[in-house]
PDB file of N, CA and C in Angstrom:
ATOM      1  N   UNK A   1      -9.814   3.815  21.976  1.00  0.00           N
ATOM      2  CA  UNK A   1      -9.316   2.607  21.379  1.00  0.00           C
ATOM      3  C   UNK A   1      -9.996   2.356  20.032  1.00  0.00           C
ATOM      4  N   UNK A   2     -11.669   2.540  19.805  1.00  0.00           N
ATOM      5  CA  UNK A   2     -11.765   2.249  19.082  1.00  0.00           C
ATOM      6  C   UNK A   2     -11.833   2.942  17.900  1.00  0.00           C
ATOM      7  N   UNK A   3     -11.312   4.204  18.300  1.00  0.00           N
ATOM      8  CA  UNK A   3     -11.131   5.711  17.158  1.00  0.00           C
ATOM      9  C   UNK A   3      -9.616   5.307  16.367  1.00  0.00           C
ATOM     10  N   UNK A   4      -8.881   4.376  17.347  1.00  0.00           N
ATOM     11  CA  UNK A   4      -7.113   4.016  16.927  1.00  0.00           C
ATOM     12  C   UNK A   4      -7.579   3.124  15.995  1.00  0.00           C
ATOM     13  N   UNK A   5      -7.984   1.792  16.072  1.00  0.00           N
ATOM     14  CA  UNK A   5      -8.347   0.865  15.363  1.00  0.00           C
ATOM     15  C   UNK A   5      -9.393   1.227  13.933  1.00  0.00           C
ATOM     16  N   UNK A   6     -10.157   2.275  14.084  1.00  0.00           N
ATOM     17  CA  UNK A   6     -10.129   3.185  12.371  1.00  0.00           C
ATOM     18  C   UNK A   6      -9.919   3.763  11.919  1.00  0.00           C
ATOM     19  N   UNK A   7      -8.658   3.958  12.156  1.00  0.00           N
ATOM     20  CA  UNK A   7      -7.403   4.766  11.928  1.00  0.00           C
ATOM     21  C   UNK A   7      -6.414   3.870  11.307  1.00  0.00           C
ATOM     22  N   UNK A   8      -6.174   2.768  12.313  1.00  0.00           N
ATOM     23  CA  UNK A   8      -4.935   1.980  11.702  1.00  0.00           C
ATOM     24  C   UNK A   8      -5.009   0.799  10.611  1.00  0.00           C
ATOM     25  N   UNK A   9      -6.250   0.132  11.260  1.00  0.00           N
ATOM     26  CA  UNK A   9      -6.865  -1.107  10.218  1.00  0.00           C
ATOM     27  C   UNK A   9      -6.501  -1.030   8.861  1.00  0.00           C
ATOM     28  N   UNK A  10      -7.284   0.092   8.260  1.00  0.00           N
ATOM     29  CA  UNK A  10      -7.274   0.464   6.601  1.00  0.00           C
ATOM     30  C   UNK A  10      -5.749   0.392   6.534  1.00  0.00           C
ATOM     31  N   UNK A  11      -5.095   1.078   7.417  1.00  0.00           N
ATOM     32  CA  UNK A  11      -3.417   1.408   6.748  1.00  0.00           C
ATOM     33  C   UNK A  11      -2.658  -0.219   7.290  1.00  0.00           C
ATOM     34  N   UNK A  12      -3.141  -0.741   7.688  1.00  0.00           N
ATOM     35  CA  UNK A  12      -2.484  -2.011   7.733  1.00  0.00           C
ATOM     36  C   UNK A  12      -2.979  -3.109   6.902  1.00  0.00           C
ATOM     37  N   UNK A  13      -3.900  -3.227   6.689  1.00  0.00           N
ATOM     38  CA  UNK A  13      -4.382  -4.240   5.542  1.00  0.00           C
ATOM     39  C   UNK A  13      -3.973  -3.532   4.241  1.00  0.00           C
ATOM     40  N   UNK A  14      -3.956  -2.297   3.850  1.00  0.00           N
ATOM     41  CA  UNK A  14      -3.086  -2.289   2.468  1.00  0.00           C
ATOM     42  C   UNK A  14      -1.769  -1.937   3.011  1.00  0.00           C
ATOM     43  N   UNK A  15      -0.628  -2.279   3.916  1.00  0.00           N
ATOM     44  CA  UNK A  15       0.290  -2.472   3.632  1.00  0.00           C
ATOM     45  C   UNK A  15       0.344  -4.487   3.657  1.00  0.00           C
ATOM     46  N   UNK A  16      -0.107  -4.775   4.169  1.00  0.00           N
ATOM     47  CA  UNK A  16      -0.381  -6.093   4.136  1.00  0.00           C
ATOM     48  C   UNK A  16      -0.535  -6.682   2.285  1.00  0.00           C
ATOM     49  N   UNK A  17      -1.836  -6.090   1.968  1.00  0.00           N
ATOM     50  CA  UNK A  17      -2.073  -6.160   0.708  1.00  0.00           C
ATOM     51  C   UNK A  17      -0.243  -6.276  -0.129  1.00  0.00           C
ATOM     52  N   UNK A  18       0.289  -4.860  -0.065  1.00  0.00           N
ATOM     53  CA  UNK A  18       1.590  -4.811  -0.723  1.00  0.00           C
ATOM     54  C   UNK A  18       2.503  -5.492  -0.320  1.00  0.00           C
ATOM     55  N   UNK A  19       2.932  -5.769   1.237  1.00  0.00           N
ATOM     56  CA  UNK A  19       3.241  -6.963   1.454  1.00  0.00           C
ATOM     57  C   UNK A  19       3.208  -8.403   0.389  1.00  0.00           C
ATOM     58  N   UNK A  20       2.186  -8.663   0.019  1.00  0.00           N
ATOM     59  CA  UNK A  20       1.880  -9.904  -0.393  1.00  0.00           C
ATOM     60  C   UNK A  20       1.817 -10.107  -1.659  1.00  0.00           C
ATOM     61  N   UNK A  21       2.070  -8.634  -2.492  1.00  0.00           N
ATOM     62  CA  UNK A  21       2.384  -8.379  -4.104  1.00  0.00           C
ATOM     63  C   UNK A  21       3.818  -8.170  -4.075  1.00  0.00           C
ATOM     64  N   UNK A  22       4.613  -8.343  -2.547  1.00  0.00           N
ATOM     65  CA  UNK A  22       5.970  -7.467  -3.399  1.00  0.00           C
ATOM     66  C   UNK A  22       6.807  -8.159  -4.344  1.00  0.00           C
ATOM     67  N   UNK A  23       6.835 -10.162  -3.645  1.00  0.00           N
ATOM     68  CA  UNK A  23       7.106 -11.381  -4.354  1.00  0.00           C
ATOM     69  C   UNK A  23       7.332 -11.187  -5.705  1.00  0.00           C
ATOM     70  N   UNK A  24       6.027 -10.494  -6.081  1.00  0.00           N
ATOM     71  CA  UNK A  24       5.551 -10.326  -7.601  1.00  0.00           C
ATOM     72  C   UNK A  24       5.912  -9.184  -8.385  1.00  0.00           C
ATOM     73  N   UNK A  25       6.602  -8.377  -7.887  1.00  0.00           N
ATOM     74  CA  UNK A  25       7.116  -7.267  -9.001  1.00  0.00           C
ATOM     75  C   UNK A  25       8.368  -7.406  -9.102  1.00  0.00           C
ATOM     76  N   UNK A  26       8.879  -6.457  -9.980  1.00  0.00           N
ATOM     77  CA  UNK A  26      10.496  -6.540 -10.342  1.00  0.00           C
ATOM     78  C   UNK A  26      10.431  -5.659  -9.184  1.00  0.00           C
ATOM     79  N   UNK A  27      12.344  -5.353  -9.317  1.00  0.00           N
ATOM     80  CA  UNK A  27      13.102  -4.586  -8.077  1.00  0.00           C
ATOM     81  C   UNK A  27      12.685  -3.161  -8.613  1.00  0.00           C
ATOM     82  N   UNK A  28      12.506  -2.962  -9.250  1.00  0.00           N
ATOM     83  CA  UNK A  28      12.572  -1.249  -9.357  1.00  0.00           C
ATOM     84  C   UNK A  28      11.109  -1.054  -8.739  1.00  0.00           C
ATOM     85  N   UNK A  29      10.089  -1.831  -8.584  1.00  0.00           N
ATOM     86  CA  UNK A  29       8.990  -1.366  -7.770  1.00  0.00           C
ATOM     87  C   UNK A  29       9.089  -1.678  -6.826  1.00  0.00           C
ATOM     88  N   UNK A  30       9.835  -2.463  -5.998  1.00  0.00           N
ATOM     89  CA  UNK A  30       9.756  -3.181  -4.768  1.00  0.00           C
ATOM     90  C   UNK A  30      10.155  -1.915  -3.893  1.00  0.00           C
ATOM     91  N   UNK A  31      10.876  -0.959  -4.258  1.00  0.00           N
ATOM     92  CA  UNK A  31      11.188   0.236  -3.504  1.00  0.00           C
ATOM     93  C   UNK A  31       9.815   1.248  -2.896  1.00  0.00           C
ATOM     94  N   UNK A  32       9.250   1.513  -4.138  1.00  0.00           N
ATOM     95  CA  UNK A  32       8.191   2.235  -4.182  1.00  0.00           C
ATOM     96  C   UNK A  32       7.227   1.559  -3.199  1.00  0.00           C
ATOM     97  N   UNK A  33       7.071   0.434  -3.288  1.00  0.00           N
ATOM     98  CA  UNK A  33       6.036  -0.640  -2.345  1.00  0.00           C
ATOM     99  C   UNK A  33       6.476  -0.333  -0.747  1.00  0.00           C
ATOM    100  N   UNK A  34       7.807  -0.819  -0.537  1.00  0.00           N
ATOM    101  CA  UNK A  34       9.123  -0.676   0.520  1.00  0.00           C
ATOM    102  C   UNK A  34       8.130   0.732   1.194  1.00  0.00           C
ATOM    103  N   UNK A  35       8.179   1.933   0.417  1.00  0.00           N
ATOM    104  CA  UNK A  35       7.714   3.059   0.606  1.00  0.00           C
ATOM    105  C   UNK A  35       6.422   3.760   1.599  1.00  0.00           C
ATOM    106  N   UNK A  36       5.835   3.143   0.385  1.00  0.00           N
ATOM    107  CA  UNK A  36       4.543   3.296   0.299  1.00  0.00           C
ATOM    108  C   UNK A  36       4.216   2.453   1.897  1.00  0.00           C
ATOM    109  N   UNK A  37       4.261   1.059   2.204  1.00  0.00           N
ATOM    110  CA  UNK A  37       4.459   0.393   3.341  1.00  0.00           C
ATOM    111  C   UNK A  37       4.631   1.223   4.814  1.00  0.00           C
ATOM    112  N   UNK A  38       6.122   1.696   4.833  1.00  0.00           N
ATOM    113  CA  UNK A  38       6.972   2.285   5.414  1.00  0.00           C
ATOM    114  C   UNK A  38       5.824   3.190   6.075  1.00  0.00           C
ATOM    115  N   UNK A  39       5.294   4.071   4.840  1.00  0.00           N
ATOM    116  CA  UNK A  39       4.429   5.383   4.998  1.00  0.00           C
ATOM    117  C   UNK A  39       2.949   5.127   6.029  1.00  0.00           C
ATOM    118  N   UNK A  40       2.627   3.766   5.205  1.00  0.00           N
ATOM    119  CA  UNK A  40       1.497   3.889   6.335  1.00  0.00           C
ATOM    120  C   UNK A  40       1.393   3.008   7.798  1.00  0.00           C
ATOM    121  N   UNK A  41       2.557   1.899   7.891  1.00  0.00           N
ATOM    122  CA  UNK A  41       2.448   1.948   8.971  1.00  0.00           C
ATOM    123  C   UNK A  41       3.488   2.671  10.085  1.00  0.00           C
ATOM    124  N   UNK A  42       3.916   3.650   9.688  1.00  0.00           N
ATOM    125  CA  UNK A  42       4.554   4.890  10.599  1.00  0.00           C
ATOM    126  C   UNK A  42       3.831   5.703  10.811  1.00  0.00           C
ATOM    127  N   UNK A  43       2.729   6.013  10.394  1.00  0.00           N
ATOM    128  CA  UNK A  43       1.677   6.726  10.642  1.00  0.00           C
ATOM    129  C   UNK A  43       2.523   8.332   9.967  1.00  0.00           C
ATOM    130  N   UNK A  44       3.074   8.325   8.804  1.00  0.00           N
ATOM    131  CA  UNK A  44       3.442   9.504   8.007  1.00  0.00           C
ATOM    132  C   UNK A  44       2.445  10.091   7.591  1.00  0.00           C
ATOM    133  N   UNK A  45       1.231   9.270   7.378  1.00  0.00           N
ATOM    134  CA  UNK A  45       0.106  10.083   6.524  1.00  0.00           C
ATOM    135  C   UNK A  45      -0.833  10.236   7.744  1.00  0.00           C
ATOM    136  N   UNK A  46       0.067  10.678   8.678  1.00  0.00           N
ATOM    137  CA  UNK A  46      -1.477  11.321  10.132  1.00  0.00           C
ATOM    138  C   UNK A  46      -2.145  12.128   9.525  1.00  0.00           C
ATOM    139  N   UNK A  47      -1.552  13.094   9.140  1.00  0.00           N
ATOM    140  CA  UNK A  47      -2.699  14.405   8.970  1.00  0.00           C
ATOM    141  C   UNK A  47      -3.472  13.875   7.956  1.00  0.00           C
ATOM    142  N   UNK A  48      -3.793  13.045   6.836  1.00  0.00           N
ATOM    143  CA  UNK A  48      -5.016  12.876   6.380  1.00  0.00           C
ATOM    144  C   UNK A  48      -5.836  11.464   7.194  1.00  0.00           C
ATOM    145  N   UNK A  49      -7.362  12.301   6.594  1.00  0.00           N
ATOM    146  CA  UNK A  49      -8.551  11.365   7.818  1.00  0.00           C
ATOM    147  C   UNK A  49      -8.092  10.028   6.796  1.00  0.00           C
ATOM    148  N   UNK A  50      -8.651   9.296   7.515  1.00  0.00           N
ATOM    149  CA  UNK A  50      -9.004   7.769   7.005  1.00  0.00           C
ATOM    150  C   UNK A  50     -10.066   7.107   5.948  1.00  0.00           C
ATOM    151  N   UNK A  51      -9.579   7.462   5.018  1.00  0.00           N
ATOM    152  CA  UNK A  51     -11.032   6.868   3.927  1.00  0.00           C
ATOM    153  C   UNK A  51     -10.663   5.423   3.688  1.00  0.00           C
ATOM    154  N   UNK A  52     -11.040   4.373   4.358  1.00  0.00           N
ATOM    155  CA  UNK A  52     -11.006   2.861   4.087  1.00  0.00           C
ATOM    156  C   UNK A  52     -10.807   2.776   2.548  1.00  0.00           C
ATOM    157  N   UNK A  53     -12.050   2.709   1.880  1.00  0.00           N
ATOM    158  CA  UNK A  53     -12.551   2.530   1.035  1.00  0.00           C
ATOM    159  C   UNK A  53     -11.272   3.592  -0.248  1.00  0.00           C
ATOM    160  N   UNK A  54     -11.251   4.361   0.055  1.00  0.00           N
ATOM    161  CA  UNK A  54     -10.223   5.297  -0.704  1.00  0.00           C
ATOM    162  C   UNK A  54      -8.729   4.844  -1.168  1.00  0.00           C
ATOM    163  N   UNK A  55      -8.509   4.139   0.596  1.00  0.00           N
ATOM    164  CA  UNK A  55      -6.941   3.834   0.516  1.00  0.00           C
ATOM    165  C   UNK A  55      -6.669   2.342  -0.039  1.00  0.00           C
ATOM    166  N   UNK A  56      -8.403   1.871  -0.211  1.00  0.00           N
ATOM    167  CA  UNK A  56      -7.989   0.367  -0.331  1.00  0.00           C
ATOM    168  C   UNK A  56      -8.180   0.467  -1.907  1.00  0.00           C
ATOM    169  N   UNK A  57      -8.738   1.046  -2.279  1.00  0.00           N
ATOM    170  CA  UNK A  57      -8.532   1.497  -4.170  1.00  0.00           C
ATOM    171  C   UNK A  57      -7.398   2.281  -4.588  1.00  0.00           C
ATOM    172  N   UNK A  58      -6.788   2.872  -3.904  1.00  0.00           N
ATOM    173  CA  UNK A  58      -5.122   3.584  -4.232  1.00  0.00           C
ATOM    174  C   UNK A  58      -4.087   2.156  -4.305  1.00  0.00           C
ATOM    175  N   UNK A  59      -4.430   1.403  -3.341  1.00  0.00           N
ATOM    176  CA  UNK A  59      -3.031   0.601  -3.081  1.00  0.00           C
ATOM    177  C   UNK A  59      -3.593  -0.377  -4.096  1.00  0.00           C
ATOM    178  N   UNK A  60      -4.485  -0.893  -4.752  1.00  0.00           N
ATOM    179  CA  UNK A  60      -5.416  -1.580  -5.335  1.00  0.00           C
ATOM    180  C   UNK A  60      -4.721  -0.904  -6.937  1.00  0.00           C
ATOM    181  N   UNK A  61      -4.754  -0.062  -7.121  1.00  0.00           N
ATOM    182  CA  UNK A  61      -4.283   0.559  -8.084  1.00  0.00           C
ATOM    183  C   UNK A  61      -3.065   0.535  -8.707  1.00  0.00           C
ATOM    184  N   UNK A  62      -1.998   0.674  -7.623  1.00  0.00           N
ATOM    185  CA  UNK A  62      -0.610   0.726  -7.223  1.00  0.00           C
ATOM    186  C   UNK A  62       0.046  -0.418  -7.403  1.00  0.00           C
ATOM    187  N   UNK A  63      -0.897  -1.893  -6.973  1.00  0.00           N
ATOM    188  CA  UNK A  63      -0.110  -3.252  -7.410  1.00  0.00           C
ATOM    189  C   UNK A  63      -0.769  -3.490  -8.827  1.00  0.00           C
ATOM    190  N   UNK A  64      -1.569  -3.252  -8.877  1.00  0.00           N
ATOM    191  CA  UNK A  64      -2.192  -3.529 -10.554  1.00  0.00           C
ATOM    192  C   UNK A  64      -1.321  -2.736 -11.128  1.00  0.00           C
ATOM    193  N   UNK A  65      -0.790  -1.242 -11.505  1.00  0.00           N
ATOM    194  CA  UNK A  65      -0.013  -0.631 -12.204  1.00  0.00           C
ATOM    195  C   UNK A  65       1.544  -1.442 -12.230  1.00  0.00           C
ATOM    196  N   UNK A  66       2.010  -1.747 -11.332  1.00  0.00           N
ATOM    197  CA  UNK A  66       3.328  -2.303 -11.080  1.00  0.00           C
ATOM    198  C   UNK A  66       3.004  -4.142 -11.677  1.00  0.00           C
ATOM    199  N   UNK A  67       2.281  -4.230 -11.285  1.00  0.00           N
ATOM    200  CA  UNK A  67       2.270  -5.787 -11.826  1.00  0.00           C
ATOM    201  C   UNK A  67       1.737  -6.179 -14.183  1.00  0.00           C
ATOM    202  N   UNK A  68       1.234  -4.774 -13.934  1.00  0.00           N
ATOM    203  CA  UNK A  68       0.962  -4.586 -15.536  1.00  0.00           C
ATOM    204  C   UNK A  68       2.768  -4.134 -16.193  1.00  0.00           C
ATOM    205  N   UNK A  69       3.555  -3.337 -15.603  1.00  0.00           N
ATOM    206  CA  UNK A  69       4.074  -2.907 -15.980  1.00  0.00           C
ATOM    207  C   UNK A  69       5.605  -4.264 -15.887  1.00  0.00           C
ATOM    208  N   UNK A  70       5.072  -5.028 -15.032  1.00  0.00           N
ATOM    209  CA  UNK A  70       6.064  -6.800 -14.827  1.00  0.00           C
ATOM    210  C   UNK A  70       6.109  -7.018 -15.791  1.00  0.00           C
ATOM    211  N   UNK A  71       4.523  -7.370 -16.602  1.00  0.00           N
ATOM    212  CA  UNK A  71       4.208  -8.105 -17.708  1.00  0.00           C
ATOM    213  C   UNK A  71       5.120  -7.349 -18.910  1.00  0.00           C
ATOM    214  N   UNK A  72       5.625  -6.475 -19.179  1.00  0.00           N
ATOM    215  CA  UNK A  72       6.158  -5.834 -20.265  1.00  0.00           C
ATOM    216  C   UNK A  72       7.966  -6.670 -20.500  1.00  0.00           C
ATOM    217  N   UNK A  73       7.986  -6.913 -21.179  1.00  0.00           N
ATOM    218  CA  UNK A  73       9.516  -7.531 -21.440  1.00  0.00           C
ATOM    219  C   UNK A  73      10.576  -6.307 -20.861  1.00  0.00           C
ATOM    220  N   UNK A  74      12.091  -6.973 -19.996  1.00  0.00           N
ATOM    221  CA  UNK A  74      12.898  -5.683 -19.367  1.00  0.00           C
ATOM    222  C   UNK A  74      14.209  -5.527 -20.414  1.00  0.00           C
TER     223      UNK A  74
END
């Protein structure tokens, strides 16, 4: 149980995270987010280990890039 729970945690708090940025981007990222989401809580990315810290600076990355790229006139 508690090998599942550090496994899943990280991938649910950054889909959570994107969850709670999607409000905030235009539609052409909301897919990619949609995605990205999708991916980790289906458990698509089994075969790689769990780096907390790794995945929470990727998705960290991912709404900052998309939310910089809001700010640009469409």
């Amino acid at each position: 149980m508690f090998a599942a729970y550090r496994y899943w945690a990280p991938r649910f708090e950054a889909a959570a995270l994107l969850e709670a940025a999607l409000p905030h981007v235009r539609d052409n990222a909301r897919l990619a987010f949609t995605a990205m989401m999708t991916a980790l809580t289906t458990g698509e990315t089994a075969d790689q280990p769990t780096d907390a810290a790794r995945l929470r600076r990727e998705t960290l990355a991912v709404i900052r890039s998309a939310l910089r790229s809001d700010r640009r006139p469409p």
